[in-house]
PDB file of N, CA and C in Angstrom:
ATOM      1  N   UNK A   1      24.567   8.206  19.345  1.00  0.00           N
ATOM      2  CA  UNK A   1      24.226   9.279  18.425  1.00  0.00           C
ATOM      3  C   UNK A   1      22.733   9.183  18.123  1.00  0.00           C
ATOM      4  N   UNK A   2      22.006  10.463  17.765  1.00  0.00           N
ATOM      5  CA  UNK A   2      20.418  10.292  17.760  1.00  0.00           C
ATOM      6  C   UNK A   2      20.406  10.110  16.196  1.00  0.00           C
ATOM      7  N   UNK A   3      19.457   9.706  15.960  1.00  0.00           N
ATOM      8  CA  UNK A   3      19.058   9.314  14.244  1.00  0.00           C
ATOM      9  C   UNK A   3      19.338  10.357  13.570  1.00  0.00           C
ATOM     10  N   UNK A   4      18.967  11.756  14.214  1.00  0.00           N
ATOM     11  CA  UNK A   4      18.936  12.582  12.912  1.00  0.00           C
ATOM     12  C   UNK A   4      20.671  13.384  12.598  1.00  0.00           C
ATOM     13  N   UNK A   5      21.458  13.002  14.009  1.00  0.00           N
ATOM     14  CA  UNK A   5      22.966  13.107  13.674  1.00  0.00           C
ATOM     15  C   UNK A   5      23.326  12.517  12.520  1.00  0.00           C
ATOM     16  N   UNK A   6      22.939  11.006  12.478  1.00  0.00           N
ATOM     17  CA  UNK A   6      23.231   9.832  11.654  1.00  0.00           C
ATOM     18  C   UNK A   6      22.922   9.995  10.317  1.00  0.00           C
ATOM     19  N   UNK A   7      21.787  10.632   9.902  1.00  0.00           N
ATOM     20  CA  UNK A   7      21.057  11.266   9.129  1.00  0.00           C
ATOM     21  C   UNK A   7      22.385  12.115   7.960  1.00  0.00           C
ATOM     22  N   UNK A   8      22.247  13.137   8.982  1.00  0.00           N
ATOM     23  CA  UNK A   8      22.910  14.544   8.712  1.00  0.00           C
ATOM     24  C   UNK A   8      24.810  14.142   8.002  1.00  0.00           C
ATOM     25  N   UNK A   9      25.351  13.299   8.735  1.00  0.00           N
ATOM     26  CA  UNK A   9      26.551  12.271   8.666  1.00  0.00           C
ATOM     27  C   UNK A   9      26.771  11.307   7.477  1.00  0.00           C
ATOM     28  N   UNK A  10      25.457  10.696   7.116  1.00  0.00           N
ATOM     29  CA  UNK A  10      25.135  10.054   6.104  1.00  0.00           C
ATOM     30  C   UNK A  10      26.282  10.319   4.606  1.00  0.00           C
ATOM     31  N   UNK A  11      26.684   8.933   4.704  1.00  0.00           N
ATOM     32  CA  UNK A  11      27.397   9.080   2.933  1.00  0.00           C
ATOM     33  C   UNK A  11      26.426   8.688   2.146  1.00  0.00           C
ATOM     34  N   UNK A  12      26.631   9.223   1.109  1.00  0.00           N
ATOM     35  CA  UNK A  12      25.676   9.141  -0.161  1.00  0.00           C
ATOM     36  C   UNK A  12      25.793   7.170  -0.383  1.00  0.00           C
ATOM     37  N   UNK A  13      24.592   7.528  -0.821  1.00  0.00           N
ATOM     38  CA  UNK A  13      24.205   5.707  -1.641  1.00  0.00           C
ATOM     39  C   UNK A  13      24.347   5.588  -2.907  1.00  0.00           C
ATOM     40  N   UNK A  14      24.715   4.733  -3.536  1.00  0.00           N
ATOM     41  CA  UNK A  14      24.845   4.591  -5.121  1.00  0.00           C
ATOM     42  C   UNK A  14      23.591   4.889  -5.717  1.00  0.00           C
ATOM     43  N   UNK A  15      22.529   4.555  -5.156  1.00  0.00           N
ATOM     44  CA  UNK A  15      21.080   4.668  -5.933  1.00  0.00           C
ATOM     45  C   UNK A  15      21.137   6.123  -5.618  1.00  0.00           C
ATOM     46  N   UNK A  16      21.759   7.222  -5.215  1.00  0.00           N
ATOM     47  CA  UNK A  16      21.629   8.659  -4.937  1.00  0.00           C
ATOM     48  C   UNK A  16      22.607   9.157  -6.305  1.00  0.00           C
ATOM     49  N   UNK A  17      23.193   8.494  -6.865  1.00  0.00           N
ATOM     50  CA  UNK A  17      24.410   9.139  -8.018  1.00  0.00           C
ATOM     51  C   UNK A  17      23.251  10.240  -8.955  1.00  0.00           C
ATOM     52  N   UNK A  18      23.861  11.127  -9.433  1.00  0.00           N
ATOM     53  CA  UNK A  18      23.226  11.765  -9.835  1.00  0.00           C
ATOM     54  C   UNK A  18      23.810  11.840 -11.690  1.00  0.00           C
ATOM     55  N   UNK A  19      22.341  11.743 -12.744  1.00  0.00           N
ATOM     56  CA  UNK A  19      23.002  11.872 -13.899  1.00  0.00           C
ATOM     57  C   UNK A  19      23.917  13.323 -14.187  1.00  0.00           C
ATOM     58  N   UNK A  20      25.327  12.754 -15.169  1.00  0.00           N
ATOM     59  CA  UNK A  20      26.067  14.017 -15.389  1.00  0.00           C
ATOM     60  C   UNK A  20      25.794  14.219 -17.260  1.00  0.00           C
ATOM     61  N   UNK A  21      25.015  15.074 -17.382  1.00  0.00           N
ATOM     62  CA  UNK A  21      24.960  15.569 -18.695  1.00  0.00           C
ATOM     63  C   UNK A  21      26.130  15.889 -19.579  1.00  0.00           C
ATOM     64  N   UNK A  22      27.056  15.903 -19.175  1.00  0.00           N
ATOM     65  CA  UNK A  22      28.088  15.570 -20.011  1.00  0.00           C
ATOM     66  C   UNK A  22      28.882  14.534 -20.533  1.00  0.00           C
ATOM     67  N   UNK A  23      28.267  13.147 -20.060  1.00  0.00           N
ATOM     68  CA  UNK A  23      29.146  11.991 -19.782  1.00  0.00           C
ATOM     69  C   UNK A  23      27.375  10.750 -19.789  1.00  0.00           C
ATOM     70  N   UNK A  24      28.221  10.332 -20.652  1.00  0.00           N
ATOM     71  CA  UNK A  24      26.983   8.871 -20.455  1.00  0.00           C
ATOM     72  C   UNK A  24      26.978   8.028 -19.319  1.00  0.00           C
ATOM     73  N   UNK A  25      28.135   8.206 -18.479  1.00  0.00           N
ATOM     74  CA  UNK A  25      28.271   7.653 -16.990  1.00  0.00           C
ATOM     75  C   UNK A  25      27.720   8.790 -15.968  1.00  0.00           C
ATOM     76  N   UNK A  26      26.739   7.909 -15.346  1.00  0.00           N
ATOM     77  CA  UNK A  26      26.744   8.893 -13.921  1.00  0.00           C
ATOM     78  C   UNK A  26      27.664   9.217 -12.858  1.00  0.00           C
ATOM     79  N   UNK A  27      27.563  10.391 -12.769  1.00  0.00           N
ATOM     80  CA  UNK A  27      28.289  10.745 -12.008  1.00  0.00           C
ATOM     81  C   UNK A  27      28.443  10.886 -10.705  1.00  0.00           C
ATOM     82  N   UNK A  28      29.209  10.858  -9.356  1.00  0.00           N
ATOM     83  CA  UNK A  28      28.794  10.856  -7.773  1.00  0.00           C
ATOM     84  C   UNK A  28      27.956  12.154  -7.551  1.00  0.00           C
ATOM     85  N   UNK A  29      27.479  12.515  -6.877  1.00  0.00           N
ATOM     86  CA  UNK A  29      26.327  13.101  -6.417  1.00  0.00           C
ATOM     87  C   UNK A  29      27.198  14.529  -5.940  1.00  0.00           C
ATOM     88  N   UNK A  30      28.255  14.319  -5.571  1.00  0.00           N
ATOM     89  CA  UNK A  30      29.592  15.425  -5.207  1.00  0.00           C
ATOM     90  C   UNK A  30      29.983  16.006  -6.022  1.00  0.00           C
ATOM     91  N   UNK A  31      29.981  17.875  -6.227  1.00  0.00           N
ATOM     92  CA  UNK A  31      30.104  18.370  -7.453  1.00  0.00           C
ATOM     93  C   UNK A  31      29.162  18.621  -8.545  1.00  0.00           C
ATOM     94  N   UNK A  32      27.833  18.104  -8.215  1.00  0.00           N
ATOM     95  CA  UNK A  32      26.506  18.502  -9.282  1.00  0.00           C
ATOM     96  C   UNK A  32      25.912  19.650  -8.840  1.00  0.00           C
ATOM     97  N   UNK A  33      25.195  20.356  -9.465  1.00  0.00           N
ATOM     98  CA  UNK A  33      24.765  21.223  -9.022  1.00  0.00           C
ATOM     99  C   UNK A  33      22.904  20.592  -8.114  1.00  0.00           C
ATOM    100  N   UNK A  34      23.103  21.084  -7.065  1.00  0.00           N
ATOM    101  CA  UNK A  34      21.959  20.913  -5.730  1.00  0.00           C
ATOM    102  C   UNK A  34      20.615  21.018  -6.700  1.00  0.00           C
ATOM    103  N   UNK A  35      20.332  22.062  -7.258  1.00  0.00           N
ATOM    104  CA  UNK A  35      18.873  21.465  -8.291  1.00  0.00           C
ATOM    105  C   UNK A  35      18.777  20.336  -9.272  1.00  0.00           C
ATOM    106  N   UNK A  36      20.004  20.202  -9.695  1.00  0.00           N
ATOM    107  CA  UNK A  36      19.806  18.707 -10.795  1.00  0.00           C
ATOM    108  C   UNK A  36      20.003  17.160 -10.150  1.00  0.00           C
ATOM    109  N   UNK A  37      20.446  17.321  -8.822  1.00  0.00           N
ATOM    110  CA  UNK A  37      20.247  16.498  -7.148  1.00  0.00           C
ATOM    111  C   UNK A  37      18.998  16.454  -7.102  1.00  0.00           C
ATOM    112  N   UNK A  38      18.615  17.222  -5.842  1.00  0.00           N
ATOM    113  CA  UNK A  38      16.902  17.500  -6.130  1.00  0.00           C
ATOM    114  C   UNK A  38      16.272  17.322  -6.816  1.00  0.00           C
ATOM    115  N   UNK A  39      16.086  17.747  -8.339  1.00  0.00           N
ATOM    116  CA  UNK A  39      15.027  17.063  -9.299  1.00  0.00           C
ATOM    117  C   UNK A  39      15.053  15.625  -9.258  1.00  0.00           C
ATOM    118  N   UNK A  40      16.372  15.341  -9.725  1.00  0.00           N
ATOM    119  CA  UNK A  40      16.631  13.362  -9.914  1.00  0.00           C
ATOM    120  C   UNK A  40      16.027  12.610  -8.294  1.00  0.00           C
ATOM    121  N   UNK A  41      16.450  12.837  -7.717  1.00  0.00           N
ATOM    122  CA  UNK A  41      15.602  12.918  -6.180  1.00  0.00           C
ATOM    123  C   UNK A  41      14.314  12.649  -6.134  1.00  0.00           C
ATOM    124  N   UNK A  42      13.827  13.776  -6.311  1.00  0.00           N
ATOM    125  CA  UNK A  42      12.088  13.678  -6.716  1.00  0.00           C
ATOM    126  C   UNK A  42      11.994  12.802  -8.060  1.00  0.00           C
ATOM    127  N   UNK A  43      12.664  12.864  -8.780  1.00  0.00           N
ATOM    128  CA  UNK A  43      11.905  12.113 -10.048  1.00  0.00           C
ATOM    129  C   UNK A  43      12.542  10.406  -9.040  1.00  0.00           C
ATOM    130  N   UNK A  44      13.221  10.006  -8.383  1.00  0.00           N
ATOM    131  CA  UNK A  44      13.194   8.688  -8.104  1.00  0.00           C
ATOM    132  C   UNK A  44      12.036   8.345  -6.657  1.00  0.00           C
ATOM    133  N   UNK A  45      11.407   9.692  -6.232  1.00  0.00           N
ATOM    134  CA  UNK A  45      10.997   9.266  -5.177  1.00  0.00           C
ATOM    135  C   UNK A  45       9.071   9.433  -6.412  1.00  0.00           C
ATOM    136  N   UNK A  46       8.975   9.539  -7.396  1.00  0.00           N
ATOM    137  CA  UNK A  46       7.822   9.721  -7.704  1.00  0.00           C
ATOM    138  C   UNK A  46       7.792   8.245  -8.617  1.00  0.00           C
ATOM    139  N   UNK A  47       8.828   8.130  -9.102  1.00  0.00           N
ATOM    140  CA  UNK A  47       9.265   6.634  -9.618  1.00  0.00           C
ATOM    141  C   UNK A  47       8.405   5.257  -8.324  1.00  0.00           C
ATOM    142  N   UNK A  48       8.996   5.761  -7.216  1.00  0.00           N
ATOM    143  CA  UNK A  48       9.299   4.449  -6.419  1.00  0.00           C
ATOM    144  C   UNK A  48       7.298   4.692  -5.937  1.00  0.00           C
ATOM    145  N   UNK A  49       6.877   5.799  -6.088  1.00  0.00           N
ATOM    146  CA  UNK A  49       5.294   6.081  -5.460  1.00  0.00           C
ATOM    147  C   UNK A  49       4.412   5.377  -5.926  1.00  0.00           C
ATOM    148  N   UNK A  50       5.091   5.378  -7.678  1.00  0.00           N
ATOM    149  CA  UNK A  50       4.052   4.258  -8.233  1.00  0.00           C
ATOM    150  C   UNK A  50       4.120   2.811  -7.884  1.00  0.00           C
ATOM    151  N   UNK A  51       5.164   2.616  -7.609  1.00  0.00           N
ATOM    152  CA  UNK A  51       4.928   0.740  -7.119  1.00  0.00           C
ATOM    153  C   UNK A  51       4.647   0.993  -5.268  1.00  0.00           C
ATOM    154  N   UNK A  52       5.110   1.587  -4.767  1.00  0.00           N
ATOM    155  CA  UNK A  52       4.508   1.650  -3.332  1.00  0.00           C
ATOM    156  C   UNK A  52       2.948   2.139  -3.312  1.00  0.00           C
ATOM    157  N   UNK A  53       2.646   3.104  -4.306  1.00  0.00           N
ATOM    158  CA  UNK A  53       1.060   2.989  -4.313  1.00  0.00           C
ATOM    159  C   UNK A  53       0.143   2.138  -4.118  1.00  0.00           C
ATOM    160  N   UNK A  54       1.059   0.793  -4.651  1.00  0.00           N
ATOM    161  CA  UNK A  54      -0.028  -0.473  -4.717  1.00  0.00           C
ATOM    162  C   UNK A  54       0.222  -0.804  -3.130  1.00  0.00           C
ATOM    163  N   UNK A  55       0.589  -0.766  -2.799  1.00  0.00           N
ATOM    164  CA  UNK A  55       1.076  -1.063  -1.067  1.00  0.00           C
ATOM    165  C   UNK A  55       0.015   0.206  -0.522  1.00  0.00           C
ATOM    166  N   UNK A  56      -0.407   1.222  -0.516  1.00  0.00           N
ATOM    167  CA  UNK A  56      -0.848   2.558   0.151  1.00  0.00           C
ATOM    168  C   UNK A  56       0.492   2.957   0.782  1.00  0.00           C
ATOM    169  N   UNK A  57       1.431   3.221   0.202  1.00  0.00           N
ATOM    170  CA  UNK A  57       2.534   3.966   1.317  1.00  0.00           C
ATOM    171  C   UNK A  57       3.121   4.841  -0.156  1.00  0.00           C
ATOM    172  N   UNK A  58       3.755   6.155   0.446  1.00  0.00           N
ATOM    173  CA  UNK A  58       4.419   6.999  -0.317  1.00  0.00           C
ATOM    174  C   UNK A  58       5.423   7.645   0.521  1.00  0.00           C
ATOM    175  N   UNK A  59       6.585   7.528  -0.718  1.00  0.00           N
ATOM    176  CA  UNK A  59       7.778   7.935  -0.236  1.00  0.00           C
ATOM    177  C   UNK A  59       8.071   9.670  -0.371  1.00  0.00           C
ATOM    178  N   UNK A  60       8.116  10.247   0.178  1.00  0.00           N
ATOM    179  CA  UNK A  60       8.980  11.668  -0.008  1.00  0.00           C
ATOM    180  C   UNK A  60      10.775  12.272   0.476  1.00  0.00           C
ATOM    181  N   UNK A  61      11.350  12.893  -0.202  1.00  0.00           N
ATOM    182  CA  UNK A  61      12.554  13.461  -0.027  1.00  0.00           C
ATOM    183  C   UNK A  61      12.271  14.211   1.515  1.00  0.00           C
ATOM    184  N   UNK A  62      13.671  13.919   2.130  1.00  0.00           N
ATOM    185  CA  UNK A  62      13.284  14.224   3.300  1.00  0.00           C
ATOM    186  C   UNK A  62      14.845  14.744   3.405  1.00  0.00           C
ATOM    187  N   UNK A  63      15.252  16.674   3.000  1.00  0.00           N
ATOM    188  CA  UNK A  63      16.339  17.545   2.999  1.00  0.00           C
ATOM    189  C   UNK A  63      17.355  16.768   2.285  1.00  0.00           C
ATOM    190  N   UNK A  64      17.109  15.937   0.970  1.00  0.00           N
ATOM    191  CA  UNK A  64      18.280  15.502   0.244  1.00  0.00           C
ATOM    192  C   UNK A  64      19.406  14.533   0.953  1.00  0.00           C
ATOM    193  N   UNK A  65      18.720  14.112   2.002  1.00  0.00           N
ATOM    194  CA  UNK A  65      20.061  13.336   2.723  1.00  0.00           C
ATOM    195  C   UNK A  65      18.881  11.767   2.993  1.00  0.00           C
ATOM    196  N   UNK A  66      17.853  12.032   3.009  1.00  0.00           N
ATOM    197  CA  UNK A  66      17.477  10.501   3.049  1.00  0.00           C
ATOM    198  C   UNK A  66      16.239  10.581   2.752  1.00  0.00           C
ATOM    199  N   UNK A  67      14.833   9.371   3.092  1.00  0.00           N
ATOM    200  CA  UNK A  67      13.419   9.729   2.721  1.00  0.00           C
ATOM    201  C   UNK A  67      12.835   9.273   3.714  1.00  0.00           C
ATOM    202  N   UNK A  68      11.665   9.737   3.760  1.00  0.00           N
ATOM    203  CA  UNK A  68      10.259   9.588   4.841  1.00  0.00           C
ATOM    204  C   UNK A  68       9.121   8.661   3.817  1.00  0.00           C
ATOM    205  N   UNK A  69       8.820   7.572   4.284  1.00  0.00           N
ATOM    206  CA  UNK A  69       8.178   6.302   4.446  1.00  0.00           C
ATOM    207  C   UNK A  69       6.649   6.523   4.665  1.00  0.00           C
ATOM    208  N   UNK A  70       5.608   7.004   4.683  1.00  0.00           N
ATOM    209  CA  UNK A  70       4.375   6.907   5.202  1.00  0.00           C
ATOM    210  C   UNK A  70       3.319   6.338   5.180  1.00  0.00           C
ATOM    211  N   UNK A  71       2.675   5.622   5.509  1.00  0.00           N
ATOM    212  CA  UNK A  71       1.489   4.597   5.488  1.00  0.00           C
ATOM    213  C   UNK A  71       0.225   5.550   5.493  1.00  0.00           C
ATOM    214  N   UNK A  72      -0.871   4.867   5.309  1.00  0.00           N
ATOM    215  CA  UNK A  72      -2.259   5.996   5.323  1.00  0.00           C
ATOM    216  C   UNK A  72      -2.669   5.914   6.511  1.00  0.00           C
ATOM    217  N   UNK A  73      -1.921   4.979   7.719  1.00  0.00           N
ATOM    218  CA  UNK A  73      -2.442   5.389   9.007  1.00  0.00           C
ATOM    219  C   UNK A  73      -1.561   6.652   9.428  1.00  0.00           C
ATOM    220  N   UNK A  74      -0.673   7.218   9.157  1.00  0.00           N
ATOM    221  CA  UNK A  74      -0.153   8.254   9.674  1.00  0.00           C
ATOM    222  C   UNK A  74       1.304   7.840  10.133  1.00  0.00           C
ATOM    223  N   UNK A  75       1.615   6.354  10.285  1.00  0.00           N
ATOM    224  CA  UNK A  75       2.674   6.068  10.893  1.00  0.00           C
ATOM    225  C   UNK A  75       4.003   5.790   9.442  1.00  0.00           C
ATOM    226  N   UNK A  76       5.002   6.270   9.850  1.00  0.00           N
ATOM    227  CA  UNK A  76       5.717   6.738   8.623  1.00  0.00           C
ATOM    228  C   UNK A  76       7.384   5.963   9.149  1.00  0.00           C
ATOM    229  N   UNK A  77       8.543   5.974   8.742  1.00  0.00           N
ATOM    230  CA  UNK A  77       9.977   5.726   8.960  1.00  0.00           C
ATOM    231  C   UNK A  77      10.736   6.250   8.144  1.00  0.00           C
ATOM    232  N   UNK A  78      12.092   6.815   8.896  1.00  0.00           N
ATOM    233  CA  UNK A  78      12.885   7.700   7.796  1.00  0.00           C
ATOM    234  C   UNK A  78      14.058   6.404   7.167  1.00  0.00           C
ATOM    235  N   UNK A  79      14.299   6.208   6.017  1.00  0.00           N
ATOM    236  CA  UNK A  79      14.861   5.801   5.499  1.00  0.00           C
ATOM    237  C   UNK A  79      16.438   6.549   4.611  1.00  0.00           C
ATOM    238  N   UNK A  80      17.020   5.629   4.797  1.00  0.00           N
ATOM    239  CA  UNK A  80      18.419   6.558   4.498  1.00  0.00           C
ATOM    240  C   UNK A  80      18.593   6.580   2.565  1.00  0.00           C
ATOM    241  N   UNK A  81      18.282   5.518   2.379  1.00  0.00           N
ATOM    242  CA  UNK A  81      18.557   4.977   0.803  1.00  0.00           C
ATOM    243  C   UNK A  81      17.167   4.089   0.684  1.00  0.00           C
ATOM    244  N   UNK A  82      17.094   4.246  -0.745  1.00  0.00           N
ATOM    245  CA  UNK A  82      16.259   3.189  -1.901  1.00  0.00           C
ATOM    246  C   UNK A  82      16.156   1.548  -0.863  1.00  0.00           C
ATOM    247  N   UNK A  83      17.703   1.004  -1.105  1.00  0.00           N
ATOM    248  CA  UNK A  83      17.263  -0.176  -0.480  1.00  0.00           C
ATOM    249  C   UNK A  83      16.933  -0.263   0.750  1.00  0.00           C
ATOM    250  N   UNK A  84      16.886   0.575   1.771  1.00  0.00           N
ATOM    251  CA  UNK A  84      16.063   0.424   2.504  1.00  0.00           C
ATOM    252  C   UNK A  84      14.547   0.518   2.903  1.00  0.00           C
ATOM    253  N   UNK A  85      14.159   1.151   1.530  1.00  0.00           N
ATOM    254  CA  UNK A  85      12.977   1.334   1.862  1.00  0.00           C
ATOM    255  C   UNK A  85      11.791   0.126   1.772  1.00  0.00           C
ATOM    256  N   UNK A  86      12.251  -0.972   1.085  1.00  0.00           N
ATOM    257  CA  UNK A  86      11.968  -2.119   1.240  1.00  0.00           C
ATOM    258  C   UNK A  86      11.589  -2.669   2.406  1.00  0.00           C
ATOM    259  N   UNK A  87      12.165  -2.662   3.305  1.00  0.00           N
ATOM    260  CA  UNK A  87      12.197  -3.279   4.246  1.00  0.00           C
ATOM    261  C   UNK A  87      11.429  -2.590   5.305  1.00  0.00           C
ATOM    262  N   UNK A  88      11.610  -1.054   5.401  1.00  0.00           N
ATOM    263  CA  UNK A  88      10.002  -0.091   5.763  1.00  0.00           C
ATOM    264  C   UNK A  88       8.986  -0.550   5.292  1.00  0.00           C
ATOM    265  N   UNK A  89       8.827  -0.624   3.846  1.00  0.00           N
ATOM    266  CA  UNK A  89       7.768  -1.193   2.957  1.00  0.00           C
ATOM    267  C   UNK A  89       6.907  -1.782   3.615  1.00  0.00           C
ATOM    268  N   UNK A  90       7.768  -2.436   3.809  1.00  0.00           N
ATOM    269  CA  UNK A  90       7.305  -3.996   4.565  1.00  0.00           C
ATOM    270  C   UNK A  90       6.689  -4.199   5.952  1.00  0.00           C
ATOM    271  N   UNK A  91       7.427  -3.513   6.932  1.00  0.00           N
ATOM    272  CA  UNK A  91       7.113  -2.995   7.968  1.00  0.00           C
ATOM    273  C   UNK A  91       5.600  -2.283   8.305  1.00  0.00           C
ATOM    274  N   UNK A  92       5.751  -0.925   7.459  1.00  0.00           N
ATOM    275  CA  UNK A  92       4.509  -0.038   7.593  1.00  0.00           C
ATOM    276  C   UNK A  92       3.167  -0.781   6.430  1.00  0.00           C
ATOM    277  N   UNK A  93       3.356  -1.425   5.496  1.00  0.00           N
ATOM    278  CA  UNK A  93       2.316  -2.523   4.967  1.00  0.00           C
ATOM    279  C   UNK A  93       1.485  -3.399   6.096  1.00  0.00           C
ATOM    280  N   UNK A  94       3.008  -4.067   6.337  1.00  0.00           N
ATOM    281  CA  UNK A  94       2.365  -5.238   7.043  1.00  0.00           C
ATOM    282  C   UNK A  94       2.363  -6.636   6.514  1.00  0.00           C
ATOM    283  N   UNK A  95       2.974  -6.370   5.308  1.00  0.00           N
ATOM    284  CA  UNK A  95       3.036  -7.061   4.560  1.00  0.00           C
ATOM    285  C   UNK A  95       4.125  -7.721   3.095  1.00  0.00           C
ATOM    286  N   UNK A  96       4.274  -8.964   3.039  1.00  0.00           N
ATOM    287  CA  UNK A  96       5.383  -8.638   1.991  1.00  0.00           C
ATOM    288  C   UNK A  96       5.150  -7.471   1.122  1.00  0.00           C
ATOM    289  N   UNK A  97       6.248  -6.453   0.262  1.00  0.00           N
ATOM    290  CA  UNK A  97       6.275  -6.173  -0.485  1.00  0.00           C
ATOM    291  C   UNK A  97       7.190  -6.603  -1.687  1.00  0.00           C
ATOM    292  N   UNK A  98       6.727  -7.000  -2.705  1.00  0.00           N
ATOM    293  CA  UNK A  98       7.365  -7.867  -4.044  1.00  0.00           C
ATOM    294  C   UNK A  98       7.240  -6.645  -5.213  1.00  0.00           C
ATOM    295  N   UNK A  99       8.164  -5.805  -5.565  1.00  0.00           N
ATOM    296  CA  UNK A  99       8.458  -5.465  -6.768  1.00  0.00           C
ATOM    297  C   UNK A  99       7.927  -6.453  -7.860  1.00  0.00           C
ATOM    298  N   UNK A 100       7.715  -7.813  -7.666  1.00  0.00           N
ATOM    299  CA  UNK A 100       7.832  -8.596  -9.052  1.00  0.00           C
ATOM    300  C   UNK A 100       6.653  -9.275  -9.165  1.00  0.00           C
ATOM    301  N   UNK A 101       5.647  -8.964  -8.000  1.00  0.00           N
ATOM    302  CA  UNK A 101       4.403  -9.326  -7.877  1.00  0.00           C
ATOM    303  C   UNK A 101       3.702  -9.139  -9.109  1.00  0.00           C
ATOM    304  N   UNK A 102       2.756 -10.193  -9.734  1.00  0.00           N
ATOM    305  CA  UNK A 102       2.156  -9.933 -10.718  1.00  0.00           C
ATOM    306  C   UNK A 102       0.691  -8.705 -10.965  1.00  0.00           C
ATOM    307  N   UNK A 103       0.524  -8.898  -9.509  1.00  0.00           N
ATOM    308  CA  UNK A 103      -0.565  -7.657  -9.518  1.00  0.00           C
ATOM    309  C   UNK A 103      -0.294  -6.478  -9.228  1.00  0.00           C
ATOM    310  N   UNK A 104       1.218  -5.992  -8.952  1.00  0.00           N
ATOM    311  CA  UNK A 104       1.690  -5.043  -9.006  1.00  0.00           C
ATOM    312  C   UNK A 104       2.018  -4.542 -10.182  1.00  0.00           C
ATOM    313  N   UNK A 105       2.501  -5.429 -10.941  1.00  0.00           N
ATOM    314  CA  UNK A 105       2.865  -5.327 -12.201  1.00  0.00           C
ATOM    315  C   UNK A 105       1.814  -5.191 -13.321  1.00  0.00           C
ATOM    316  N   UNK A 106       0.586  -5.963 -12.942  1.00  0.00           N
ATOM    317  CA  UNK A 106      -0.931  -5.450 -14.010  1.00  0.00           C
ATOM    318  C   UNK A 106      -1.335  -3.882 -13.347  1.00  0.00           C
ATOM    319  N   UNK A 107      -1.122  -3.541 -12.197  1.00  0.00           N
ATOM    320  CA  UNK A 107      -1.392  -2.242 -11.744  1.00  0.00           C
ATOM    321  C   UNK A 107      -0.578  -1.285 -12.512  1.00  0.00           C
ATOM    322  N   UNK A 108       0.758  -1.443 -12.664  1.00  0.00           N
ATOM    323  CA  UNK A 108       2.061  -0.765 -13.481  1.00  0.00           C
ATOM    324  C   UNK A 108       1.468  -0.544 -14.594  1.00  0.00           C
ATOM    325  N   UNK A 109       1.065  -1.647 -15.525  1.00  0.00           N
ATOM    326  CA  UNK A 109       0.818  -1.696 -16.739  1.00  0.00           C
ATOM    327  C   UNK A 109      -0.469  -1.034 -17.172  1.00  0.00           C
ATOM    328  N   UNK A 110      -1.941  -0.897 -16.262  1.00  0.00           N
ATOM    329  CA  UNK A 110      -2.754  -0.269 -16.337  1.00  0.00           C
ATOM    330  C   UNK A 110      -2.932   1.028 -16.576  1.00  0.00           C
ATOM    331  N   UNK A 111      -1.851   1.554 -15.816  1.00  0.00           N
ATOM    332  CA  UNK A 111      -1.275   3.209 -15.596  1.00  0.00           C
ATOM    333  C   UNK A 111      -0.525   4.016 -16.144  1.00  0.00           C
TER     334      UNK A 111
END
């Protein structure tokens, strides 16, 4: 199967649940309405920009089914879920990436 079958096939990830305004529990992502998907979407892929900033890489929504990875050389990876993007991170860096890094974290705090 080519990636973007796999893509398209894709079950949702827990880090994809989407909040349900009626319920203090989130709810599965099945049954929300597609704009309150989408926004939470973007608001986690603008979330994750600020700590990949410190890396130079930014994440974007890539048709609600997974995300695109990009480095400032141009070279990018589609990622299906959150936890994978770690490991792109890492890849298109070059380098560890540590969420818990302290100079990531004075960068966080600066901003």
């Amino acid at each position: 199967m080519c990636s973007l079958c796999g893509i398209l096939g894709a079950d949702g990830h827990w880090t994809d649940r989407v909040a349900d305004p009626r319920e203090d529990q989130p709810a599965v992502q099945t049954g929300q309405a597609s704009g309150s998907r989408r926004q939470e979407r973007l608001q986690r892929c603008a979330l994750a920009n600020r700590v990949l900033g410190h890396y130079r890489l930014r994440l974007a929504d890539f048709e609600a089914q997974s995300y695109v990875l990009r480095a400032p050389t141009g070279r990018s990876e589609i990622v299906l879920d959150l936890v994978g993007m770690w490991a792109a991170a890492e890849r298109l860096a070059g380098r560890p990436c540590d969420p818990l890094d302290p100079a990531l974290i004075a960068d966080l705090e600066r901003s």
